[in-house]
N, C-alpha and C. Protein backbone atom coordinates (compact mmCIF):
# COMPACT_ATOMS: atom_id res chain seq x y z
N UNK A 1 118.44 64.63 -125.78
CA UNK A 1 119.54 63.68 -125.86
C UNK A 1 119.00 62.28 -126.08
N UNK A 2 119.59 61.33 -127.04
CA UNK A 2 119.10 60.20 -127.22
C UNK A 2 118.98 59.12 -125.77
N UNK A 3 118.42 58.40 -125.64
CA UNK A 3 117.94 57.57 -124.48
C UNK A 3 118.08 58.46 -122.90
N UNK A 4 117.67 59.57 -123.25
CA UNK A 4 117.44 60.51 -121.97
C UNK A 4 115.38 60.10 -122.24
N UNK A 5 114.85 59.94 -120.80
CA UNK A 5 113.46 59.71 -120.91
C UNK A 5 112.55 61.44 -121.36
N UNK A 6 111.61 61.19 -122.05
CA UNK A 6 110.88 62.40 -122.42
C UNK A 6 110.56 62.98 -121.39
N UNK A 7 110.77 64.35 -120.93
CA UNK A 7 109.79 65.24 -120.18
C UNK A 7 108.65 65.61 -120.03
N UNK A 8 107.75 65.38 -119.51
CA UNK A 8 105.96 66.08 -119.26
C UNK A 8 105.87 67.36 -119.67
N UNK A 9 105.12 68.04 -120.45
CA UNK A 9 105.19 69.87 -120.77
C UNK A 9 104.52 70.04 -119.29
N UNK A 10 104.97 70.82 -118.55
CA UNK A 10 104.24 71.02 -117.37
C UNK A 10 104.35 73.03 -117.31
N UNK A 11 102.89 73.17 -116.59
CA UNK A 11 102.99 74.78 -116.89
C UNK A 11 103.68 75.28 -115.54
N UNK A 12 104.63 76.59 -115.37
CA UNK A 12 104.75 76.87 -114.28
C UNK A 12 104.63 76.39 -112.84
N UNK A 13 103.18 77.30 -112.88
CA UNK A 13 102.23 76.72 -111.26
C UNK A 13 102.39 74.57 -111.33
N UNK A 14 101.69 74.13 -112.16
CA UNK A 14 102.01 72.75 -112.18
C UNK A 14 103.38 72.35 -111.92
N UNK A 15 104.34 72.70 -112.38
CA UNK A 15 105.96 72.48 -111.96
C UNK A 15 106.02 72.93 -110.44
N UNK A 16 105.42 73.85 -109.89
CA UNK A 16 105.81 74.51 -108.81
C UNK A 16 105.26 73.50 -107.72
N UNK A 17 103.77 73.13 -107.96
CA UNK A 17 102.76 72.41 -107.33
C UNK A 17 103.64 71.09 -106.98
N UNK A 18 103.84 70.19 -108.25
CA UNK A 18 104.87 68.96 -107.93
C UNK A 18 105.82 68.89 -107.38
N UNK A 19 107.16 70.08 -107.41
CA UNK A 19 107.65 70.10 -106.68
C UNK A 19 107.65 70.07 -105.51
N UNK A 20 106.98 71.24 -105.24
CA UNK A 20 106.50 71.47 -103.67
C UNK A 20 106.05 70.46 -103.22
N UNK A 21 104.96 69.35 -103.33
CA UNK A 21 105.12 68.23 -102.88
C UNK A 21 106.25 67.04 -102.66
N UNK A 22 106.87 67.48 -103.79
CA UNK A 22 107.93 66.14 -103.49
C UNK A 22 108.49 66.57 -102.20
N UNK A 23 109.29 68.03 -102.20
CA UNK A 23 110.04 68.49 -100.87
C UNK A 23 109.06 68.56 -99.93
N UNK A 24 108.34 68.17 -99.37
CA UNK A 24 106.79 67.97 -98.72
C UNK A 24 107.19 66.73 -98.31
N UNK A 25 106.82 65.84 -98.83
CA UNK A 25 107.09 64.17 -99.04
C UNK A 25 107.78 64.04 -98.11
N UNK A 26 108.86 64.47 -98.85
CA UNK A 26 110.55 64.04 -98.29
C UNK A 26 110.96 64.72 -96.47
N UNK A 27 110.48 65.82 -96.44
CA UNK A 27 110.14 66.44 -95.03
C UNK A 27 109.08 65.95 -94.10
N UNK A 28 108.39 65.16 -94.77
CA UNK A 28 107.44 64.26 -94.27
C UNK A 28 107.77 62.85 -93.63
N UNK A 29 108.84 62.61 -94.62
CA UNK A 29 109.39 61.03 -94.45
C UNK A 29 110.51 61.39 -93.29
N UNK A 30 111.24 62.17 -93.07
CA UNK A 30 112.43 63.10 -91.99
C UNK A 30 111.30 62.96 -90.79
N UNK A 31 110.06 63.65 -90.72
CA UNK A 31 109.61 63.48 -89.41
C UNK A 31 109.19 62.65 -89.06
N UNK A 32 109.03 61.37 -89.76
CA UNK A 32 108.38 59.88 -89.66
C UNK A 32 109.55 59.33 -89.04
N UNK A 33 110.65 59.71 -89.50
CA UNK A 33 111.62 58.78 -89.05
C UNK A 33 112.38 59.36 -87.86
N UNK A 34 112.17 60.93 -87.30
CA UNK A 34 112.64 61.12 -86.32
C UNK A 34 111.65 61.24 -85.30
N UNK A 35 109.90 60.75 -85.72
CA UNK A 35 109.48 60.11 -84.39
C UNK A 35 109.50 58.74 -84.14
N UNK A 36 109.56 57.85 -85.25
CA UNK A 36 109.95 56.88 -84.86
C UNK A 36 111.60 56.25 -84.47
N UNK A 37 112.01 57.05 -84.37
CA UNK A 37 114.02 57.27 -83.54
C UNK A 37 114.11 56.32 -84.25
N UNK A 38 114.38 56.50 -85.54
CA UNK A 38 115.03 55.92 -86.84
C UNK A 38 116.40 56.10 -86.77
N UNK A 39 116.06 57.38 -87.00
CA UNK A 39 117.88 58.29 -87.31
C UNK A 39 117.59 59.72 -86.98
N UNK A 40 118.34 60.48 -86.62
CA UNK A 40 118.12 61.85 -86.39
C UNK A 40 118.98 62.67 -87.33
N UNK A 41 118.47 62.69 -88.85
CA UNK A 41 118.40 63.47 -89.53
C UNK A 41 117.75 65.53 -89.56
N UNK A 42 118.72 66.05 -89.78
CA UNK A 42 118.45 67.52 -89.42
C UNK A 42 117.44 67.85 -90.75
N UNK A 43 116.03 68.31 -91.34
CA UNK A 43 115.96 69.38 -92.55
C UNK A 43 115.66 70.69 -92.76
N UNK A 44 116.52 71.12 -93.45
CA UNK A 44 115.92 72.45 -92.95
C UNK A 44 115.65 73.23 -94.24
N UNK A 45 114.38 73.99 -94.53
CA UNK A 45 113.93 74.16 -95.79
C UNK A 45 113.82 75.52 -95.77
N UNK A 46 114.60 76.08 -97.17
CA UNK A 46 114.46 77.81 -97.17
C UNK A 46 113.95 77.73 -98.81
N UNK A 47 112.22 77.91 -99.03
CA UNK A 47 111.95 77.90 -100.42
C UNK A 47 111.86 76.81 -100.98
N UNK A 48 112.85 76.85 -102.48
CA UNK A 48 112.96 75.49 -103.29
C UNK A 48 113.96 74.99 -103.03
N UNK A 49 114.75 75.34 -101.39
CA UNK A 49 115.83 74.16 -101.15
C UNK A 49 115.67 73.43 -99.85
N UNK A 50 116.12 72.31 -100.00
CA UNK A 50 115.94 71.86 -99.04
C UNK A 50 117.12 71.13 -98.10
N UNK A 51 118.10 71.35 -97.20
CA UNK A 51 118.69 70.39 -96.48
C UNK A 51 119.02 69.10 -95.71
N UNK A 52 119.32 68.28 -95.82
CA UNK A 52 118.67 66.79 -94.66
C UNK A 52 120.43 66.47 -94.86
N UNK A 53 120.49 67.21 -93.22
CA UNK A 53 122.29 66.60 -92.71
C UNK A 53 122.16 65.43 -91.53
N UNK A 54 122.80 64.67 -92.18
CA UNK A 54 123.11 63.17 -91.17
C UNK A 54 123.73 63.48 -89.79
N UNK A 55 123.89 62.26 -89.14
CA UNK A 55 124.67 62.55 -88.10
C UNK A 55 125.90 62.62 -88.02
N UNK A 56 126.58 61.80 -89.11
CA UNK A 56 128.20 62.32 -89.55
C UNK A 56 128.50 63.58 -90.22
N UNK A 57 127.29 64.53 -90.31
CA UNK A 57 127.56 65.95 -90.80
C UNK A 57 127.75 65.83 -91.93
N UNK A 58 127.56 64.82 -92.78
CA UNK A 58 127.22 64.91 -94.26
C UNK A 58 126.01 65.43 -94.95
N UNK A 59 125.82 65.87 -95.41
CA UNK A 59 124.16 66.42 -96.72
C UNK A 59 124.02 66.31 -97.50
N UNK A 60 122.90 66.23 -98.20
CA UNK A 60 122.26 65.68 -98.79
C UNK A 60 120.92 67.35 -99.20
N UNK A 61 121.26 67.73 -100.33
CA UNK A 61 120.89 68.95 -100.67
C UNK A 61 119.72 68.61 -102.13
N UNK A 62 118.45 69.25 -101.47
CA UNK A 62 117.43 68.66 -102.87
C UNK A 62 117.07 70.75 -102.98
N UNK A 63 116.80 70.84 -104.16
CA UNK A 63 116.77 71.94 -104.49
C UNK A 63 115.31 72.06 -106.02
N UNK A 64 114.35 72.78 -105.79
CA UNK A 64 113.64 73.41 -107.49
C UNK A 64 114.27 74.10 -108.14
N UNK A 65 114.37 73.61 -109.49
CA UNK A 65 115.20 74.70 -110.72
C UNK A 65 113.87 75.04 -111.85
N UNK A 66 113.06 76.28 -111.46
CA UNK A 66 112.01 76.43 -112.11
C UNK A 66 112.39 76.83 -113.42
N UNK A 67 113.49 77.32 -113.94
CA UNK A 67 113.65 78.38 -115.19
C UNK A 67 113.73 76.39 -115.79
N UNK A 68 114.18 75.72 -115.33
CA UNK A 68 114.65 74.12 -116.12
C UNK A 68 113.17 73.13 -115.71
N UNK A 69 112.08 73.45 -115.11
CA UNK A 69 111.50 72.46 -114.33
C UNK A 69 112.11 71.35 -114.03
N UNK A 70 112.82 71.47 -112.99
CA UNK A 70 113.63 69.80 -112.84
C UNK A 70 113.78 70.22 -111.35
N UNK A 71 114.04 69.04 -110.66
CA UNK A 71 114.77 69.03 -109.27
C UNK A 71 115.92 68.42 -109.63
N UNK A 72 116.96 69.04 -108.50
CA UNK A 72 118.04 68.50 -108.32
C UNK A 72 118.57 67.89 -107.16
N UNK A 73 119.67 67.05 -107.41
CA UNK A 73 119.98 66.74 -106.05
C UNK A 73 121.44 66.67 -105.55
N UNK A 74 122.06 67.00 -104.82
CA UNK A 74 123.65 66.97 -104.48
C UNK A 74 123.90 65.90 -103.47
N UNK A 75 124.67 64.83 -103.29
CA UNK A 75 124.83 63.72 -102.33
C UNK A 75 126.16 63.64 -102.40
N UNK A 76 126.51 62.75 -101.61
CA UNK A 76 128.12 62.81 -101.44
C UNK A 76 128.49 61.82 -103.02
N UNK A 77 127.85 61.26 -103.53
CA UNK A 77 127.67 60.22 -104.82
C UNK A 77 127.89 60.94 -105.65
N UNK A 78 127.58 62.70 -105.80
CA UNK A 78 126.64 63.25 -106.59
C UNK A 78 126.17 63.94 -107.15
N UNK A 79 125.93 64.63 -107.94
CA UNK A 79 124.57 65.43 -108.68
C UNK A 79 123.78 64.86 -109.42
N UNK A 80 122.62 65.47 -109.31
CA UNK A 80 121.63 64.17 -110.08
C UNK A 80 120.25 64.89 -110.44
N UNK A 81 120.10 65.38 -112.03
CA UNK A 81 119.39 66.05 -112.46
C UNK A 81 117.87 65.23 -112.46
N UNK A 82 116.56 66.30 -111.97
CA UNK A 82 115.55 65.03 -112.40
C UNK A 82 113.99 65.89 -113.00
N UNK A 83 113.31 65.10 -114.24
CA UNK A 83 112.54 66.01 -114.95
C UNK A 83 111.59 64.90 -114.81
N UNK A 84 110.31 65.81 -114.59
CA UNK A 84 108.58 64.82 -114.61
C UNK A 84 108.29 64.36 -115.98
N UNK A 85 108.22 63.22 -115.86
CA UNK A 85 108.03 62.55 -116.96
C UNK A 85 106.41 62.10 -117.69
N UNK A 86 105.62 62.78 -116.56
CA UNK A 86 103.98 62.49 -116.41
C UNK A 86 103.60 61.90 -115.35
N UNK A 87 104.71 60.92 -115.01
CA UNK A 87 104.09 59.99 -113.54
C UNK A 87 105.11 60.18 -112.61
N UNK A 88 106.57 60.28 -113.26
CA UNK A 88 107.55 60.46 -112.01
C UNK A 88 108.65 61.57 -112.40
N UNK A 89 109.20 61.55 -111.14
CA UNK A 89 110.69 62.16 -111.62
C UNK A 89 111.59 61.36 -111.58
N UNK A 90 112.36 61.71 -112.47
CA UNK A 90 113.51 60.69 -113.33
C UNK A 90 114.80 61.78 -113.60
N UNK A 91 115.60 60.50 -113.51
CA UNK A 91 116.80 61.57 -114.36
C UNK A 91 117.74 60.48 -115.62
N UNK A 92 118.44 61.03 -116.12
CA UNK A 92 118.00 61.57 -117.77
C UNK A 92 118.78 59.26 -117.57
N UNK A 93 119.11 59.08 -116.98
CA UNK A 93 119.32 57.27 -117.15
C UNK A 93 117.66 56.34 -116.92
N UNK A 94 116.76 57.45 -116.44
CA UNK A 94 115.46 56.77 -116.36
C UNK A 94 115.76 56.82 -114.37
N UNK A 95 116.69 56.99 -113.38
CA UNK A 95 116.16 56.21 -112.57
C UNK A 95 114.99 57.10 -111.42
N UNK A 96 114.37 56.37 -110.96
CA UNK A 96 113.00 57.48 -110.27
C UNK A 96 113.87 58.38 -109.12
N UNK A 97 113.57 59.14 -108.87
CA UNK A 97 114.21 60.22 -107.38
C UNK A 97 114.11 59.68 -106.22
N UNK A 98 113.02 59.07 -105.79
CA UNK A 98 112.91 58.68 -104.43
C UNK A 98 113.34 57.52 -104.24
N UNK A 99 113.79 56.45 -105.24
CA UNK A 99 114.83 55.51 -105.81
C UNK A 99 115.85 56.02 -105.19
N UNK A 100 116.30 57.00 -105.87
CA UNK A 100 117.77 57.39 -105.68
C UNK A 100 117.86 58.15 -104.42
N UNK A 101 116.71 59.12 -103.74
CA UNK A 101 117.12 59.47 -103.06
C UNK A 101 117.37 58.57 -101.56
N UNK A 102 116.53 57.28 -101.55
CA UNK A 102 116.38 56.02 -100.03
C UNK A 102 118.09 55.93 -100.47
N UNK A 103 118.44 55.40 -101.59
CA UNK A 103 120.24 54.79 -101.42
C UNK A 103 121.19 55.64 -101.34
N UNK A 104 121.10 57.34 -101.57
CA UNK A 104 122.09 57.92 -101.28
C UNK A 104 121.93 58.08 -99.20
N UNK A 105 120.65 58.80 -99.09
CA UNK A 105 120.55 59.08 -97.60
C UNK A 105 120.79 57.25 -97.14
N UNK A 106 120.47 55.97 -97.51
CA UNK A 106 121.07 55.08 -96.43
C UNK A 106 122.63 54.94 -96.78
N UNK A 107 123.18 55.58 -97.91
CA UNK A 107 124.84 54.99 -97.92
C UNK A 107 125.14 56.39 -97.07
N UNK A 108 124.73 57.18 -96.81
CA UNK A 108 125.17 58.34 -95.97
C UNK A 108 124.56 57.91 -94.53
N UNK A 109 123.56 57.48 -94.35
CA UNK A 109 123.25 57.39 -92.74
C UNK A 109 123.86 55.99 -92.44
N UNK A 110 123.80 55.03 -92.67
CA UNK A 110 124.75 54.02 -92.88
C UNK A 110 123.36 52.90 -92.45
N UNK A 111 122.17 53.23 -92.44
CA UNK A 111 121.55 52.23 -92.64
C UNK A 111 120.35 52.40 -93.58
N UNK A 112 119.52 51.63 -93.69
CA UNK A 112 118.42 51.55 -94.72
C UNK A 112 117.20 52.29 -94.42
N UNK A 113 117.21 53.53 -95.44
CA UNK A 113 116.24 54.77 -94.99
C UNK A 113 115.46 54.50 -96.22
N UNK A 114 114.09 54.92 -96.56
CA UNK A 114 113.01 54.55 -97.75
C UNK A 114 112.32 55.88 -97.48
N UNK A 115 112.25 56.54 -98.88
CA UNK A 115 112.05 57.60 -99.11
C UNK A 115 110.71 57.16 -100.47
N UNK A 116 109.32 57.48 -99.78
CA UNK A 116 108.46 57.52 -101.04
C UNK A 116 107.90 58.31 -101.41
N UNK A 117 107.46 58.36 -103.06
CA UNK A 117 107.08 59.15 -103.82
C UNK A 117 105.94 59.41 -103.08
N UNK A 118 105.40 60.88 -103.55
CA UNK A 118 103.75 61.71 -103.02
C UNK A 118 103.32 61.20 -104.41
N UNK A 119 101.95 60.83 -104.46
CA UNK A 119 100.98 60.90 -105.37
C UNK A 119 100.65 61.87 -105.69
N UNK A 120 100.79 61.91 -107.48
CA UNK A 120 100.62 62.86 -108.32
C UNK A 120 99.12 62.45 -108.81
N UNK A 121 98.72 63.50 -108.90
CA UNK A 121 97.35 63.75 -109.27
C UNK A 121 97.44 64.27 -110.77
C-alpha cells in the first residue's frame, strides 16, 4: 500500500525470535511496574498471546500472527497492525509499538505507563 512503511524479509525462526522478545519486554516492563507499586496490572501469557488487564477490568491484548509476521494489538482505541521494518515495529502510519503501546495502557490505566522497545540484534 502506498505510504504504508516497507517490511524487513524476516525468516520464520527470526520473526518468532523478535517477537518473542517484544512479548518478553513488555512482561518485563508489567513486573517493573508491579514491583515498583506503579499500577497493578494483571499479564497473563498463553504462547503468542498475551493479556495485560487494568484495574478497571479493561485489556489490552498483544498477540504473534506468524502466517503475516506482524504483531497485533487490541486496546480499547483499537486494533493496530505492526510489521518489522529492520529496526522496529511499526504499523502501516509508521508509528513504533511501544509508542503506541505506553499511550493506549496510560489512557487505560489513567496514568503515565512507558513501555520500551527490547534491543534488536
Amino acid at each position: 500500500m502506498p505510504g504504508e512503511p516497507a517490511a524487513a524479509t524476516l525468516s520464520d525462526s527470526e520473526y518468532h525470535a523478535r517477537s518473542d522478545a517484544v512479548l518478553a519486554a513488555v512482561e518485563a516492563t508489567v513486573d517493573r511496574l508491579l514491583q515498583d507499586d506503579v499500577i497493578d496490572i494483571d499479564a497473563q501469557r498463553t504462547g503468542g498471546l498475551l493479556e495485560l488487564r487494568f484495574p478497571d477490568r479493561s485489556a489490552i491484548v498483544l498477540n504473534t500472527q506468524p502466517p503475516l509476521h506482524e504483531l497485533w494489538m487490541a486496546a480499547r482505541s483499537g486494533g493496530y497492525h505492526y510489521r518489522f521494518d529492520g529496526t522496529r515495529w511499526v504499523d502501516r502510519e509508521g508509528r513504533e509499538f511501544f509508542e503506541a503501546l505506553s499511550a493506549c495502557a496510560s489512557e487505560q490505566a489513567g496514568t503515565a505507563l512507558r513501555f520500551d522497545p527490547v534491543a534488536q540484534a
